[in-house]
C-alpha atoms as a PDB file:
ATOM      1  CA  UNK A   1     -11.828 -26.585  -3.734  1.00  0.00           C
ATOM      2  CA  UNK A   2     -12.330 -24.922  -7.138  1.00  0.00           C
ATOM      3  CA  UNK A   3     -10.064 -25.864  -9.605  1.00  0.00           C
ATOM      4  CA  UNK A   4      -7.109 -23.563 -10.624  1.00  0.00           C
ATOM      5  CA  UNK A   5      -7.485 -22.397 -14.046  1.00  0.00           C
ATOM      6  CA  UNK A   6      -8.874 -18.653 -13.495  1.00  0.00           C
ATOM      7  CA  UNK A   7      -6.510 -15.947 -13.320  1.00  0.00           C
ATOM      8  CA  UNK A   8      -6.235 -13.297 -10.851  1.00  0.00           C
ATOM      9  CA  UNK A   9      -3.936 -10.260 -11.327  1.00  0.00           C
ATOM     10  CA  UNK A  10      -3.426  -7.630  -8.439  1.00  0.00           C
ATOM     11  CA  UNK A  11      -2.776  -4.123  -8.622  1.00  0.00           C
ATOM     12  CA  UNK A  12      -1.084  -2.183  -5.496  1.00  0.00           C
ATOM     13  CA  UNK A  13      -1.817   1.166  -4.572  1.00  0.00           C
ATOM     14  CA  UNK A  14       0.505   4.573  -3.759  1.00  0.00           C
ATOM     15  CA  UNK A  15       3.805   4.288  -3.009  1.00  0.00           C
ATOM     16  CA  UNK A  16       3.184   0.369  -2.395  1.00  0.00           C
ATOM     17  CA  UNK A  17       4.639  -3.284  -4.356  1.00  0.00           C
ATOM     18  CA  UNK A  18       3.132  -6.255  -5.557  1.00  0.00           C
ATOM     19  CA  UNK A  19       4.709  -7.741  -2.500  1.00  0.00           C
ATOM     20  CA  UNK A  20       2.127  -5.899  -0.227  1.00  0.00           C
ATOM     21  CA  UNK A  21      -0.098  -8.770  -1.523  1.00  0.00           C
ATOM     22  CA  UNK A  22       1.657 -12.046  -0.033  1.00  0.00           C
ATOM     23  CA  UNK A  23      -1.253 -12.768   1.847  1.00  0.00           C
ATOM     24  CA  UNK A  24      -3.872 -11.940  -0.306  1.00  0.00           C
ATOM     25  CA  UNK A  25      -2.216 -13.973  -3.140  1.00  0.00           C
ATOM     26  CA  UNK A  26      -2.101 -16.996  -0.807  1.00  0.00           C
ATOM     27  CA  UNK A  27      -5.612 -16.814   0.010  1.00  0.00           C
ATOM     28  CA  UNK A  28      -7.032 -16.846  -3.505  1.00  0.00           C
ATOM     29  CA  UNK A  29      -4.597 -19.281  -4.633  1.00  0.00           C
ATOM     30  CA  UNK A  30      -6.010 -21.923  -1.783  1.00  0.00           C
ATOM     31  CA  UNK A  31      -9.001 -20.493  -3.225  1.00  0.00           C
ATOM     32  CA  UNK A  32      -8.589 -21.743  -6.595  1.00  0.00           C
ATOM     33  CA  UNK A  33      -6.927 -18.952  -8.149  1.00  0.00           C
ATOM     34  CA  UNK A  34      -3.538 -18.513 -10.480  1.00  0.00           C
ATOM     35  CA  UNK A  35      -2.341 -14.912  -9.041  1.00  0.00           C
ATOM     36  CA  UNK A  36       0.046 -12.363 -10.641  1.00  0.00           C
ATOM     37  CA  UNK A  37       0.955  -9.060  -8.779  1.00  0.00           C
ATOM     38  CA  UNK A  38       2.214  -6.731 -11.244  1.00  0.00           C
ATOM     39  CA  UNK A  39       3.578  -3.415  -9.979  1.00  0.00           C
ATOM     40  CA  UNK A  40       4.520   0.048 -11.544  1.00  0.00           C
ATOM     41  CA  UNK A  41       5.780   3.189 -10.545  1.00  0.00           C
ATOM     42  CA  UNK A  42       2.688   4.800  -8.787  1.00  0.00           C
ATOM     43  CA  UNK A  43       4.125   8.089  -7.586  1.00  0.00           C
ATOM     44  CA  UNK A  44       6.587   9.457 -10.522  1.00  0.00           C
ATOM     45  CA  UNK A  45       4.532   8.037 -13.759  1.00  0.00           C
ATOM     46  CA  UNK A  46       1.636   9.530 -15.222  1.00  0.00           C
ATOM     47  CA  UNK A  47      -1.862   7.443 -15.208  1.00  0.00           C
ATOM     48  CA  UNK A  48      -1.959   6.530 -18.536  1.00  0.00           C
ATOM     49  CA  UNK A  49       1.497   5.695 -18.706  1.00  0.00           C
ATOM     50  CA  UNK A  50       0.625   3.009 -15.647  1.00  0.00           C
ATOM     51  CA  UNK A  51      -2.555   1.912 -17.604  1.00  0.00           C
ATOM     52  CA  UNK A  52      -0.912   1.180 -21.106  1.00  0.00           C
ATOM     53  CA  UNK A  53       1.696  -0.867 -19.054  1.00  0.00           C
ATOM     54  CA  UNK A  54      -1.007  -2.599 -17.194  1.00  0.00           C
ATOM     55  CA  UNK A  55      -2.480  -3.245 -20.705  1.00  0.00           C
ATOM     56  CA  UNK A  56       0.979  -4.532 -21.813  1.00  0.00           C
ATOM     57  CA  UNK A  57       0.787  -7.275 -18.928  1.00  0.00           C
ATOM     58  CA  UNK A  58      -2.411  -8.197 -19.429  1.00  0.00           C
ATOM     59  CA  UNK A  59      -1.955  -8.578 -22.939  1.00  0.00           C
ATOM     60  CA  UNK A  60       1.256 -10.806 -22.928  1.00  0.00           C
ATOM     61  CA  UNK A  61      -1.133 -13.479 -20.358  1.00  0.00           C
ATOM     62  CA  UNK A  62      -2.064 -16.753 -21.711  1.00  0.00           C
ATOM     63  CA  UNK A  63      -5.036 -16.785 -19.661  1.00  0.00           C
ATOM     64  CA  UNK A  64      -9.377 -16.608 -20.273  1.00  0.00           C
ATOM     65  CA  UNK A  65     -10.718 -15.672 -18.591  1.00  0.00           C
ATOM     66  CA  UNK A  66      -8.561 -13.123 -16.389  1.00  0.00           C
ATOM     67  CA  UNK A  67      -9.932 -11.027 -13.153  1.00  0.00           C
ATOM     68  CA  UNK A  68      -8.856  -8.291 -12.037  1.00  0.00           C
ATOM     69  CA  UNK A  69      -8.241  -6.917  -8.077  1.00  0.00           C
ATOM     70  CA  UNK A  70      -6.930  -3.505  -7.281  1.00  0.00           C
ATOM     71  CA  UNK A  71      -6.287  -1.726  -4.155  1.00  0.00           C
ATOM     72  CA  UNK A  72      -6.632   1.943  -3.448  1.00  0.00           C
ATOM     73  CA  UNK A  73      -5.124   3.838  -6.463  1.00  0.00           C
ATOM     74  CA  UNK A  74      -4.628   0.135  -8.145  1.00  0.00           C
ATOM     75  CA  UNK A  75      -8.159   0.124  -9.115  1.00  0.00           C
ATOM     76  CA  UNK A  76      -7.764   3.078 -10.686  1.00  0.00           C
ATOM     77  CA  UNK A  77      -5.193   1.895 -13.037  1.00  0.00           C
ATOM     78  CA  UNK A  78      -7.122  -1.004 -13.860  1.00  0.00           C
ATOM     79  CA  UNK A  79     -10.062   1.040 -14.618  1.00  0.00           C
ATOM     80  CA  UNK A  80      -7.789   3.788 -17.145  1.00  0.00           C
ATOM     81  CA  UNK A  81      -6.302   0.245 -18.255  1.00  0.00           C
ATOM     82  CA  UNK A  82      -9.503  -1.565 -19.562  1.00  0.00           C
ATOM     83  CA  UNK A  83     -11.324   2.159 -20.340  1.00  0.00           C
ATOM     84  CA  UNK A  84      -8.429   2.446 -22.803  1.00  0.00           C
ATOM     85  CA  UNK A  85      -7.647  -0.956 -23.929  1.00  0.00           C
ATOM     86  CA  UNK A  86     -10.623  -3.219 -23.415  1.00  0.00           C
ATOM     87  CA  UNK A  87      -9.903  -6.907 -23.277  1.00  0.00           C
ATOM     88  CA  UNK A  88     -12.803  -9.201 -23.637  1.00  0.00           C
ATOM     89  CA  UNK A  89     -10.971 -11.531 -21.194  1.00  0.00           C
ATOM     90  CA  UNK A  90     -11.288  -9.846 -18.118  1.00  0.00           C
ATOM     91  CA  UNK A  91     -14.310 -11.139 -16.397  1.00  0.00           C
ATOM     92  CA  UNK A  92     -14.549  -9.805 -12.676  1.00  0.00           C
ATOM     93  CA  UNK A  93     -12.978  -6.334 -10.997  1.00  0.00           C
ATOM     94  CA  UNK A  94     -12.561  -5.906  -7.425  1.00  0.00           C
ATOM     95  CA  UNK A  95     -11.720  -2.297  -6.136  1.00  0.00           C
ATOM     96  CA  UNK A  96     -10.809  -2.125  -2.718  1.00  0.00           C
ATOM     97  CA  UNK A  97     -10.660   1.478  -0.997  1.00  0.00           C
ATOM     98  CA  UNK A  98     -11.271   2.988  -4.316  1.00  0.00           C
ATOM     99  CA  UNK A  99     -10.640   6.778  -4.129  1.00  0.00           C
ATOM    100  CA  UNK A 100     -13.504   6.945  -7.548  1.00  0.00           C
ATOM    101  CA  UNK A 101     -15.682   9.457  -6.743  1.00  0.00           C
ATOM    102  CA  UNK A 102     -13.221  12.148  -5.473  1.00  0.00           C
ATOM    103  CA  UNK A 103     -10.174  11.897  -2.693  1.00  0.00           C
ATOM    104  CA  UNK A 104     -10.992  14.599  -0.027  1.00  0.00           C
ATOM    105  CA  UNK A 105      -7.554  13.195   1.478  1.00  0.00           C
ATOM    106  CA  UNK A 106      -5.533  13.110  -1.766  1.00  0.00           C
ATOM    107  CA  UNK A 107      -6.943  17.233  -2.310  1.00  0.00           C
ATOM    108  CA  UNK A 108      -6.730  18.236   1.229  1.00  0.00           C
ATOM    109  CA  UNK A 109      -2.536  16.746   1.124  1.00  0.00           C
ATOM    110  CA  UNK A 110      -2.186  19.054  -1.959  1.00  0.00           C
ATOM    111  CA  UNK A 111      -2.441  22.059   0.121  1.00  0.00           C
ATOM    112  CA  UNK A 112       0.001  20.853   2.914  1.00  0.00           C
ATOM    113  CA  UNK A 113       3.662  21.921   2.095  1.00  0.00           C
ATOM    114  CA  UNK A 114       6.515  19.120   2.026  1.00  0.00           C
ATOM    115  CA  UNK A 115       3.794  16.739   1.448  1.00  0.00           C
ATOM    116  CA  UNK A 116       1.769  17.383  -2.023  1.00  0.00           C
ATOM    117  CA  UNK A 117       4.438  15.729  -4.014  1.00  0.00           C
ATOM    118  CA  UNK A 118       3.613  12.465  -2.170  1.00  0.00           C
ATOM    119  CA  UNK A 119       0.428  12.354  -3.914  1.00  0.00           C
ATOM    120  CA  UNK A 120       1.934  11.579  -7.152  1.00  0.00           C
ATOM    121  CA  UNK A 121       1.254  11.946 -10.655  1.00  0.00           C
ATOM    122  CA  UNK A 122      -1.013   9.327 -11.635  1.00  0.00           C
ATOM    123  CA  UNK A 123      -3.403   9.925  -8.481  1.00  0.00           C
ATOM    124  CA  UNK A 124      -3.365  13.866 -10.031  1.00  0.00           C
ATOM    125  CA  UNK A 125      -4.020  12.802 -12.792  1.00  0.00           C
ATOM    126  CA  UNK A 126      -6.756  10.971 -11.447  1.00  0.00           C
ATOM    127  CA  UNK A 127      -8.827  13.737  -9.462  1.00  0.00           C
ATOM    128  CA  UNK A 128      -9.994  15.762 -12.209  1.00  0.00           C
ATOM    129  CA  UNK A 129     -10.137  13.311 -14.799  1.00  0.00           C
ATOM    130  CA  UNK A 130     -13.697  11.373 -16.672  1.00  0.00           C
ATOM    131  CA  UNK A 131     -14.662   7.903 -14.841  1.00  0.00           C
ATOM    132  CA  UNK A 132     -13.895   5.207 -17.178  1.00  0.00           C
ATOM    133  CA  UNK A 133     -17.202   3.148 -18.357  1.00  0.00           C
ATOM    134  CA  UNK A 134     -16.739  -0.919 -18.357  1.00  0.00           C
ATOM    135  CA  UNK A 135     -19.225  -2.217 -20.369  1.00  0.00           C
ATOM    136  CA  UNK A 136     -18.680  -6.318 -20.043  1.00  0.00           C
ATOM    137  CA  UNK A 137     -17.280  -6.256 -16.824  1.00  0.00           C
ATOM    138  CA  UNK A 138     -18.594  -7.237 -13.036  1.00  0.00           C
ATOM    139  CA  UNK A 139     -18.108  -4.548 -10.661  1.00  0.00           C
ATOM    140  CA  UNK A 140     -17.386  -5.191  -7.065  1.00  0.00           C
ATOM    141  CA  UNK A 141     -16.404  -2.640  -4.630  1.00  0.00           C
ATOM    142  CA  UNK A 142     -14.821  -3.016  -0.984  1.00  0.00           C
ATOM    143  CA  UNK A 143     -14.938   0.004   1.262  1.00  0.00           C
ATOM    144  CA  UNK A 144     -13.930   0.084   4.665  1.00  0.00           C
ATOM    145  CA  UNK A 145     -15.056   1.909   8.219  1.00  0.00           C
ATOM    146  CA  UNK A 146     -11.786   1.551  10.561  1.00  0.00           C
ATOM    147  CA  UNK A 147     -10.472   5.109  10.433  1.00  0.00           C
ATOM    148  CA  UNK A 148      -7.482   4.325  10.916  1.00  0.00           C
ATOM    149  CA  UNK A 149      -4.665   6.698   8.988  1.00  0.00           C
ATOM    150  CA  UNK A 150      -2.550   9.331   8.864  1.00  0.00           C
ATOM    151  CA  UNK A 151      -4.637  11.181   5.738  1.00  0.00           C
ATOM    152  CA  UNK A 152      -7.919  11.304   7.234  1.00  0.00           C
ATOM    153  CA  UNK A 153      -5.996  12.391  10.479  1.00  0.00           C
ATOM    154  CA  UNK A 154      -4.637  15.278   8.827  1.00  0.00           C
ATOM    155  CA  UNK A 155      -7.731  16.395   6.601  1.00  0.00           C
ATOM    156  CA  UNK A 156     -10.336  16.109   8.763  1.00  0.00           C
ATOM    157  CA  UNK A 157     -12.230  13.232   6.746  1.00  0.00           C
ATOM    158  CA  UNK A 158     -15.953  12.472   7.729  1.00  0.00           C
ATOM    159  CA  UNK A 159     -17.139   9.318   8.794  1.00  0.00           C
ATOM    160  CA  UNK A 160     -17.554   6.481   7.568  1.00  0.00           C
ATOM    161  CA  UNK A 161     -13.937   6.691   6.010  1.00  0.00           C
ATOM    162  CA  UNK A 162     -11.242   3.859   6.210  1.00  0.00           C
ATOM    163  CA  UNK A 163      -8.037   6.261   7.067  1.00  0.00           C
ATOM    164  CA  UNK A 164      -7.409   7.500   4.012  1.00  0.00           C
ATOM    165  CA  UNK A 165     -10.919   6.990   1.855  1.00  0.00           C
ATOM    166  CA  UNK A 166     -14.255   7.651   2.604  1.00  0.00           C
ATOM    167  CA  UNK A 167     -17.259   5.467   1.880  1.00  0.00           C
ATOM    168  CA  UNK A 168     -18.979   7.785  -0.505  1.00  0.00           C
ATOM    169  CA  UNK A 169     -16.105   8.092  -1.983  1.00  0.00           C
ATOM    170  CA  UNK A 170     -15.782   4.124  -3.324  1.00  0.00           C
ATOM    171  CA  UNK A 171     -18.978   4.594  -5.200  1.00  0.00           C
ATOM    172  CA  UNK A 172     -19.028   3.348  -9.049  1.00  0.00           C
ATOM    173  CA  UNK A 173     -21.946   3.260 -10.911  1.00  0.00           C
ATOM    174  CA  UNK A 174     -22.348   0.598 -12.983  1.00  0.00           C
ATOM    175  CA  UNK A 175     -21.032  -1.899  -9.958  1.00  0.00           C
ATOM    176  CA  UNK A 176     -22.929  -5.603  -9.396  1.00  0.00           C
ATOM    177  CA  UNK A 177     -22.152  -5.218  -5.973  1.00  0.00           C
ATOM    178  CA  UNK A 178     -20.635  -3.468  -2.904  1.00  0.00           C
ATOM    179  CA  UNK A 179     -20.294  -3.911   0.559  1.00  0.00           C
ATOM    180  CA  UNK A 180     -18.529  -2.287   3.630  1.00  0.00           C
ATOM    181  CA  UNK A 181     -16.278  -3.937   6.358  1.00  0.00           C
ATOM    182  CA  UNK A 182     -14.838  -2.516   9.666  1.00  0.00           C
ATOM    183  CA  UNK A 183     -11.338  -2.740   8.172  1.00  0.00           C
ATOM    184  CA  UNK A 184      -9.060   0.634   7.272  1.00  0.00           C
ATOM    185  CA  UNK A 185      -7.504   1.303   3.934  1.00  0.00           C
ATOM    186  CA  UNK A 186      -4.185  -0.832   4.760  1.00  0.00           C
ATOM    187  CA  UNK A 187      -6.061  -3.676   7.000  1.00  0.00           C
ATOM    188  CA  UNK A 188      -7.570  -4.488   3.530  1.00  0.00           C
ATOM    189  CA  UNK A 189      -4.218  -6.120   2.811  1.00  0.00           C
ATOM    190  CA  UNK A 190      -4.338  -8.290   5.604  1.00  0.00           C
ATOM    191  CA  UNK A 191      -7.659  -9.228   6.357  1.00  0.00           C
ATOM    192  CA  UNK A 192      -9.043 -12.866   5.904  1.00  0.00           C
ATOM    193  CA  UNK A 193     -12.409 -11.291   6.105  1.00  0.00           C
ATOM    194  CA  UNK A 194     -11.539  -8.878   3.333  1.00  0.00           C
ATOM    195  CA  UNK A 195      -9.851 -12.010   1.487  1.00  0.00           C
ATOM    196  CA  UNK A 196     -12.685 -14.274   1.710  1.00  0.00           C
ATOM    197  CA  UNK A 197     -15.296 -11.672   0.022  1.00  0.00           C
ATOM    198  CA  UNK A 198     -12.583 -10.788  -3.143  1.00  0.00           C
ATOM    199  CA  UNK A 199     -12.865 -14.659  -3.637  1.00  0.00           C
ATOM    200  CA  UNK A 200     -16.532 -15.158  -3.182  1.00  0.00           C
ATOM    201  CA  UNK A 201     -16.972 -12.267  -5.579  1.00  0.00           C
ATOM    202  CA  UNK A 202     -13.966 -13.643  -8.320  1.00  0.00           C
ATOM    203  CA  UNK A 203     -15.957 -16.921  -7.877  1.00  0.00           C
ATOM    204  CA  UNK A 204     -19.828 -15.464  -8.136  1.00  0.00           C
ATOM    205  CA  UNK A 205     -20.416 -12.075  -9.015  1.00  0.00           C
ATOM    206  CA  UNK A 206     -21.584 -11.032  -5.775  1.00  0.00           C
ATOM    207  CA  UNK A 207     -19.935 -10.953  -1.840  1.00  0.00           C
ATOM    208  CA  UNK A 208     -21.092 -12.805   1.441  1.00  0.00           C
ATOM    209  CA  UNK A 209     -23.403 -10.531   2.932  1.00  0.00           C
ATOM    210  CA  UNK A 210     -24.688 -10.396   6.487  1.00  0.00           C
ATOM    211  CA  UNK A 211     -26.447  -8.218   8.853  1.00  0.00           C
ATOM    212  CA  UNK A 212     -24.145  -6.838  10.578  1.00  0.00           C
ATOM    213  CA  UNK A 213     -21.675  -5.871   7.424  1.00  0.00           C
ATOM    214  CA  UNK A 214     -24.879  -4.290   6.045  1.00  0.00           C
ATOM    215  CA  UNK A 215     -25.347  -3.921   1.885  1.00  0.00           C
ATOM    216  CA  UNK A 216     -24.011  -0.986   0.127  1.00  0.00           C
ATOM    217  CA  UNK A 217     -27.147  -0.404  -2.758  1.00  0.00           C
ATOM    218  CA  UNK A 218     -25.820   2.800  -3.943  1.00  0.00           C
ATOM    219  CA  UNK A 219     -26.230   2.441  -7.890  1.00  0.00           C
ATOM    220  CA  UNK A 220     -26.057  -1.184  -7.534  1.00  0.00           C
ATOM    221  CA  UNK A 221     -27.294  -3.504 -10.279  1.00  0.00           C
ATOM    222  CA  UNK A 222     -29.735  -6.178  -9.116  1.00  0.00           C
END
């Protein structure tokens, strides 16, 4: 059992809580890990709004070093959060389901009426905006192959996607590491598989890779 004096805060996606994380949390903590969810208004603030508040957080924790796990959108904040404020703290970033390189679903729901409002500000915000650069900080990026979800239902995604992302789309150059699970975009939540690789990269720098997960090399760092 590693010992718990590294700090893990979590970052939820659209239209979700810090509470979608009670497993996760418990998992890292039996881990080794002090846990925080922090949550914010992902649908009716603006992304750098979200990211100066993350930055407010982080900043008022009594912790070195501090990692950093985000889900969907939540990654997304963290990214604006340390592009804009960088803290010499943070260590390790996990992004799981990251919608980096584009969303196909989160453009494709613009154009359906009653429902391009869900989408939210910070996610438009988002789509046409530069990729932050992290110098400092290890990369590692979850995607997922279950495509299961009402978004890629309704646009039409191409495989691999998770429901709501596809695996191209999780790309970010610059990561250490990547890797690809059969789990959909809300499974993420609630898988111990899913768990167990955020802690073995928070603990190493790299995930638990096997054959049949395969490796995801795509502008990966050796």
């Amino acid at each position: 059992m590693h010992p718990a004096t590294e700090t893990v805060v979590l970052v939820h996606g659209l239209w979700m809580h810090g509470l979608v994380f009670g497993l996760l949390r418990r998992r890292l903590e039996r881990s080794g890990f002090l846990t925080h969810a922090w949550s914010y208004p992902s649908v009716r603030q603006g992304l750098a709004a979200n990211a100066d508040a993350l930055s407010r957080f982080l900043a008022g924790l009594h912790a070195d070093p501090i990692h950093l796990v985000g889900h969907s959108l939540g990654g997304i904040v963290i990214a604006n959060a340390l592009g804009r404020h960088p803290d010499a703290r943070v260590r390790r970033f996990v992004l799981m389901g990251p919608p980096w390189a584009a969303s196909r679903s989160a453009t494709g729901l613009q154009r359906v009426p009653g429902i391009s409002a869900l989408i939210g500000r910070s996610m438009r915000d988002w789509l046409p905006a530069a990729r932050p650069q992290l110098p400092g900080v290890e990369i590692g990026v979850i995607s997922g192959s279950r495509p299961l979800g009402l978004a890629g239902a309704l646009v039409g995604l191409p495989r691999p996607h998770d429901g709501i992302v596809m695996v191209d789309e999780t790309r970010v150059a610059g990561a250490r590491d990547a890797i690809t699970l059969h789990v959909s975009h809300m499974e993420m939540l609630l898988s111990a598989r899913c768990a167990d690789q955020v802690a073995a990269f928070l603990h190493t720098g790299t995930f638990t890779h096997d054959e049949a997960e395969g490796r995801a090399r795509q502008g990966i760092q050796p």
